[in-house]
N, C-alpha and C. Protein backbone atom coordinates (compact mmCIF):
# COMPACT_ATOMS: atom_id res chain seq x y z
N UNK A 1 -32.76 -0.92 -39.72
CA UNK A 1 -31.42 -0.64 -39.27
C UNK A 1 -31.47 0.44 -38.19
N UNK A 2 -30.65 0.36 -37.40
CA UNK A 2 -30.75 1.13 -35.93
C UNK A 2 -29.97 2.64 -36.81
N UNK A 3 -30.15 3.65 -35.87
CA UNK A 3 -29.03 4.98 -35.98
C UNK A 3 -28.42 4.93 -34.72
N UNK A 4 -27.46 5.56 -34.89
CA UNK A 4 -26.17 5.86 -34.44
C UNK A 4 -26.94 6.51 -33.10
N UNK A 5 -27.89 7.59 -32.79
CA UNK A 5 -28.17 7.70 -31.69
C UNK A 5 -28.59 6.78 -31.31
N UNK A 6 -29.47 5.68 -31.42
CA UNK A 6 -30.22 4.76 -31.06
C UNK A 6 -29.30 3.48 -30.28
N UNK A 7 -28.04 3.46 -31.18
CA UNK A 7 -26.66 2.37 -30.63
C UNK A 7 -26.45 2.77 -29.54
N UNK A 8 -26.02 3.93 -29.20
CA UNK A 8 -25.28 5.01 -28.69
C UNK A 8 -25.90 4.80 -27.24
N UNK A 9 -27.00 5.09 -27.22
CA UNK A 9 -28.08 4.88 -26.07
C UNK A 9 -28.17 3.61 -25.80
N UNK A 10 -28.34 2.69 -26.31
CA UNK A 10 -28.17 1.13 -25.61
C UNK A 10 -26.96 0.83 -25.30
N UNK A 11 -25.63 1.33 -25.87
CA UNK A 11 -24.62 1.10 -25.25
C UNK A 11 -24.62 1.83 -24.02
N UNK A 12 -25.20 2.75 -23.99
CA UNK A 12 -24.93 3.49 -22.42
C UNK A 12 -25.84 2.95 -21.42
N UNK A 13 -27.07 1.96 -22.04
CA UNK A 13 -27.86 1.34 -20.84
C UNK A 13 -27.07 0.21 -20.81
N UNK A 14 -26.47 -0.42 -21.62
CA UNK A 14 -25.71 -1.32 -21.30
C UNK A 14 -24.45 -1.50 -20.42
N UNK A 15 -23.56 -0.08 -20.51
CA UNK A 15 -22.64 0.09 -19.57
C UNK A 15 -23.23 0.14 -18.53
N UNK A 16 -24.34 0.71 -17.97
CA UNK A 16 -24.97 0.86 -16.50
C UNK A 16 -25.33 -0.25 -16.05
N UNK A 17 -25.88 -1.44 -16.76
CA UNK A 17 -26.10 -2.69 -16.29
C UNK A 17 -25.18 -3.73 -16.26
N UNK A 18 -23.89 -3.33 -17.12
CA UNK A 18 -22.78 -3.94 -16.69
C UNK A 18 -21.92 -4.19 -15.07
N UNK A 19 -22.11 -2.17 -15.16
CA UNK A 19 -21.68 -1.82 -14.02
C UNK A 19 -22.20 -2.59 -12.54
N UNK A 20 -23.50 -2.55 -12.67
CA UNK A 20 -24.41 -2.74 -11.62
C UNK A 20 -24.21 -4.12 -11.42
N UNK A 21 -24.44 -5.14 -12.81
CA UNK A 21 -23.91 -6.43 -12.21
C UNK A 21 -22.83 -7.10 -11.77
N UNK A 22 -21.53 -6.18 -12.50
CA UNK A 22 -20.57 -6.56 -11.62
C UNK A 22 -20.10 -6.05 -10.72
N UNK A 23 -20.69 -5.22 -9.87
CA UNK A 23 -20.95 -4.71 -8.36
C UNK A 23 -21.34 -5.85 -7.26
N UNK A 24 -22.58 -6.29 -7.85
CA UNK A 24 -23.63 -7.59 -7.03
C UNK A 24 -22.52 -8.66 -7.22
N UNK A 25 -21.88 -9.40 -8.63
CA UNK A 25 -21.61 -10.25 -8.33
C UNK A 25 -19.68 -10.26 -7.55
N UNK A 26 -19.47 -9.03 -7.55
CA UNK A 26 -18.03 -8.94 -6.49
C UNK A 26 -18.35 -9.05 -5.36
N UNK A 27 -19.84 -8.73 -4.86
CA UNK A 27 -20.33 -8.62 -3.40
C UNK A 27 -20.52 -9.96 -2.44
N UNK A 28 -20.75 -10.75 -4.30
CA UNK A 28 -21.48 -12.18 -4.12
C UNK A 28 -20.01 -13.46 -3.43
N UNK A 29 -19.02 -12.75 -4.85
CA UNK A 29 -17.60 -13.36 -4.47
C UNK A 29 -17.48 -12.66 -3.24
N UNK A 30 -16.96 -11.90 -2.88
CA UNK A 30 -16.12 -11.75 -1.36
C UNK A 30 -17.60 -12.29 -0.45
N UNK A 31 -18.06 -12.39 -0.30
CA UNK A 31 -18.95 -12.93 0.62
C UNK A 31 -18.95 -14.94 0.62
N UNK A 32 -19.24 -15.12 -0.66
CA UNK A 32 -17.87 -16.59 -0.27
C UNK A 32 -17.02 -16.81 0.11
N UNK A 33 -15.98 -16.19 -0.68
CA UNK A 33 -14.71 -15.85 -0.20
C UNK A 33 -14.61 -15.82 1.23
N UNK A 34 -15.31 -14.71 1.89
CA UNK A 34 -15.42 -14.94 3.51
C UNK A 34 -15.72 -16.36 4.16
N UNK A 35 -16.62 -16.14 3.60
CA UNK A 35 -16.96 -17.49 3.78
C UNK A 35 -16.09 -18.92 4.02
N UNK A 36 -15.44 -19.15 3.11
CA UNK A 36 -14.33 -20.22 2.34
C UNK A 36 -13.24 -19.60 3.66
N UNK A 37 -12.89 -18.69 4.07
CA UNK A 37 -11.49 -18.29 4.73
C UNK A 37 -11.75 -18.67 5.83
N UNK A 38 -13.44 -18.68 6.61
CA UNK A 38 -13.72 -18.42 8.16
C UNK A 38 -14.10 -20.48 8.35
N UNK A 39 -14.23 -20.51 7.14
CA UNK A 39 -14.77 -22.19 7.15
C UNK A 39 -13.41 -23.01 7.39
N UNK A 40 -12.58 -22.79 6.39
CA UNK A 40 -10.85 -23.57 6.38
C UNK A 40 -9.92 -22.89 7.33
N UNK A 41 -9.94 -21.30 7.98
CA UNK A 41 -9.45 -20.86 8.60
C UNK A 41 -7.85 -20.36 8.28
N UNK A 42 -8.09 -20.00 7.19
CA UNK A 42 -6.98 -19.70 6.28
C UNK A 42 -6.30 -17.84 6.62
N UNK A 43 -5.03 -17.96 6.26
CA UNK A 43 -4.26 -17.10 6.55
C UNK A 43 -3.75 -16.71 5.24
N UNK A 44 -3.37 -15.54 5.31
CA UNK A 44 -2.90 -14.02 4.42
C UNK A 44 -2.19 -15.35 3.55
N UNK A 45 -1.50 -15.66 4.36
CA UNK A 45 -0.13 -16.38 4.21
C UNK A 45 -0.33 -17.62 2.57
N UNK A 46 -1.75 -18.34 3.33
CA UNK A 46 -2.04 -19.32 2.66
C UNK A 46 -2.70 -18.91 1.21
N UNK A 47 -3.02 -17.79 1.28
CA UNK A 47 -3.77 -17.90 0.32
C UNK A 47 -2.72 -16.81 -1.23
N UNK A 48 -1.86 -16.03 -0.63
CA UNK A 48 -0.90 -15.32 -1.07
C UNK A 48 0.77 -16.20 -0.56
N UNK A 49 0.79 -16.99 -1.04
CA UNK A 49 2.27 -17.36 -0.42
C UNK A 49 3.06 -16.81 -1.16
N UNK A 50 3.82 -16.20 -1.96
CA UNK A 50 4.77 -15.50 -2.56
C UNK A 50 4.75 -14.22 -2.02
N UNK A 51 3.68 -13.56 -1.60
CA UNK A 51 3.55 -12.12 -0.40
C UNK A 51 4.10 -11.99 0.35
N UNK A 52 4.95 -11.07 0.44
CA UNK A 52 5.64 -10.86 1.51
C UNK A 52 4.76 -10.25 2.94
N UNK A 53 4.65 -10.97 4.10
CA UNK A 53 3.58 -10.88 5.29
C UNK A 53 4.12 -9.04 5.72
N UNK A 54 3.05 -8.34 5.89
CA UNK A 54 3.37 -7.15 6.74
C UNK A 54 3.47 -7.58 7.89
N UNK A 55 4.46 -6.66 8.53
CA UNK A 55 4.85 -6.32 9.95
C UNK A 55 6.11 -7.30 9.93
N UNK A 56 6.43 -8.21 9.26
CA UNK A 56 7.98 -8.30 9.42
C UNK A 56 9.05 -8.31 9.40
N UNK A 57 9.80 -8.46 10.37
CA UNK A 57 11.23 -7.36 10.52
C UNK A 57 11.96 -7.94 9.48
N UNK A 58 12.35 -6.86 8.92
CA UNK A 58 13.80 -7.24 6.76
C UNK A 58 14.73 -7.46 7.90
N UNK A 59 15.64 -7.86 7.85
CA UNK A 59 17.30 -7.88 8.16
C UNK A 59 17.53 -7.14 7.32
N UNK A 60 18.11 -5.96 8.39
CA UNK A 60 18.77 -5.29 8.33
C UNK A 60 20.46 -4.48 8.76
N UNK A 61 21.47 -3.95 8.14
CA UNK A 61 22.58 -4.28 8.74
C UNK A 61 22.45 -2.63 8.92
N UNK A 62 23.01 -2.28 10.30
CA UNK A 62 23.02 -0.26 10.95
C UNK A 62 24.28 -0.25 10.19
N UNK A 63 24.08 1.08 9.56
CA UNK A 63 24.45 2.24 8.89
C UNK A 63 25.65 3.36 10.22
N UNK A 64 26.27 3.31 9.62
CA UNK A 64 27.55 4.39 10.46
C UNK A 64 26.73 6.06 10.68
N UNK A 65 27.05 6.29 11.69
CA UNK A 65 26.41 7.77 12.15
C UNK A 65 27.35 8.65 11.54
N UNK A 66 26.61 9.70 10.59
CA UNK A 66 27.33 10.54 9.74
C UNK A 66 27.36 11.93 10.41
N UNK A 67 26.32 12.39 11.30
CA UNK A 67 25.97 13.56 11.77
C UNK A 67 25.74 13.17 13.24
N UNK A 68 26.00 14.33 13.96
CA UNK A 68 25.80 14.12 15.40
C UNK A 68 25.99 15.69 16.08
N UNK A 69 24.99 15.74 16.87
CA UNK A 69 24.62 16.98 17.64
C UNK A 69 25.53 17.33 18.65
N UNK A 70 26.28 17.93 18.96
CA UNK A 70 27.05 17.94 19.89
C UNK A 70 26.67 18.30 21.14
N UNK A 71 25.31 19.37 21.17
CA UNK A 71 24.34 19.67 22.68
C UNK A 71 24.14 18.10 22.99
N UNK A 72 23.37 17.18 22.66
CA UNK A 72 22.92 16.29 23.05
C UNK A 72 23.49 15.05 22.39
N UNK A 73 24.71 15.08 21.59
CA UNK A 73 25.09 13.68 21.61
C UNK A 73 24.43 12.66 20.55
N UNK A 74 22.92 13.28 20.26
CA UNK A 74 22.28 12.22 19.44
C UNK A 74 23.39 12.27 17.43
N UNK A 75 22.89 10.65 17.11
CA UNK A 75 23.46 10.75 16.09
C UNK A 75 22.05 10.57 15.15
N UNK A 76 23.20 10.58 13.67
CA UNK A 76 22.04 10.39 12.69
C UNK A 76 22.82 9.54 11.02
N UNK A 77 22.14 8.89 10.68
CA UNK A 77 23.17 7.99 10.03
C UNK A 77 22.98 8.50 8.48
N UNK A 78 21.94 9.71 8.20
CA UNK A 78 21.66 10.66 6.91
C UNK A 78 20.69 9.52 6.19
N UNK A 79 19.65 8.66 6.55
CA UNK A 79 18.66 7.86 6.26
C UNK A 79 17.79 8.17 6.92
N UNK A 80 16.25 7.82 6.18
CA UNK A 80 15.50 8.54 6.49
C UNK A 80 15.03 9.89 6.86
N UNK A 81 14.00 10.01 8.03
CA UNK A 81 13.76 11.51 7.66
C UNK A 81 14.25 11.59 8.58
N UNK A 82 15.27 13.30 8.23
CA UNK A 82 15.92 14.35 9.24
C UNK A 82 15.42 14.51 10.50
N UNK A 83 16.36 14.55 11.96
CA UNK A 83 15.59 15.04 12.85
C UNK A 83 15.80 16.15 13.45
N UNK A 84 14.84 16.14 14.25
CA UNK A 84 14.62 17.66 14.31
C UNK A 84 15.79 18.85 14.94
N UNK A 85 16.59 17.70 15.07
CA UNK A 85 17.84 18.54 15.95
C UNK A 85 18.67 19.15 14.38
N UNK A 86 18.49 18.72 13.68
CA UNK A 86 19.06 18.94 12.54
C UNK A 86 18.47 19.63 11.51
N UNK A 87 16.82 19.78 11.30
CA UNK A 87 16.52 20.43 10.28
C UNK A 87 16.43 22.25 10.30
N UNK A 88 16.49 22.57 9.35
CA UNK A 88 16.74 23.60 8.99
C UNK A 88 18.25 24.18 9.01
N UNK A 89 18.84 23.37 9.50
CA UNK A 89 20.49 23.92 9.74
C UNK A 89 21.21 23.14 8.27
N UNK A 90 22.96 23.41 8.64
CA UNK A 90 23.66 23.10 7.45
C UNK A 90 24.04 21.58 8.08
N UNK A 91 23.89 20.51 7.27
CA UNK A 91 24.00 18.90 7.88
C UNK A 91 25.91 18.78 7.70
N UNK A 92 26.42 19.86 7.29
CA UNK A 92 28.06 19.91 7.08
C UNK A 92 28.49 20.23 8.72
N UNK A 93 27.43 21.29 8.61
CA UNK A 93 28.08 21.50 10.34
C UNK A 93 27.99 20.36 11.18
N UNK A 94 27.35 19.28 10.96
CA UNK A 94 27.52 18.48 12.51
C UNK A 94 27.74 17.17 11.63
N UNK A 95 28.95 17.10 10.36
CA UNK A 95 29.51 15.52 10.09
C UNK A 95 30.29 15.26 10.67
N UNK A 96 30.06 14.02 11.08
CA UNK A 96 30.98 13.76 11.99
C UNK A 96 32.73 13.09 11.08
């Protein structure tokens, strides 16, 4: 019968050779994988269709300008980040 150090230690050579082989064989998949994409010539698109594609434009509907600088006119609709005509000051002073 084994002891408890003795387990202990083959489980830990065992995690290391786990590790190691499923390193090689993820290397093995994406290298098909490449493979398979450059052969059929496949797109983001095709292979993820429920993904929504980066870089394109949401419809979106503009937001009413809530703040506005009066030196320069620029507005700001209080979305996203503050600009610079505006930070550090009180955003009451310039609602429009």
């Amino acid at each position: 019968m084994s002891s408890l150090k003795e387990l202990l230690a083959e489980k830990a050579a065992l995690e290391i050779k786990i590790a190691q082989t499923r390193q090689l064989e993820i290397k093995q998949a994406i290298s098909e994988i490449k493979t398979l994409i450059e052969t059929y010539q496949l797109t983001r698109a095709d292979i993820f269709p429920d993904e929504r594609v980066r870089g394109t434009a949401r419809k979106t509907e503009k937001v009413a300008a809530k703040y506005k600088d009066p030196a320069s006119g620029k507005t700001w609709s209080g979305r996203g980040i503050t600009p610079k005509w505006l930070q550090g000051k009180n955003k009451d002073d310039y609602r429009i």
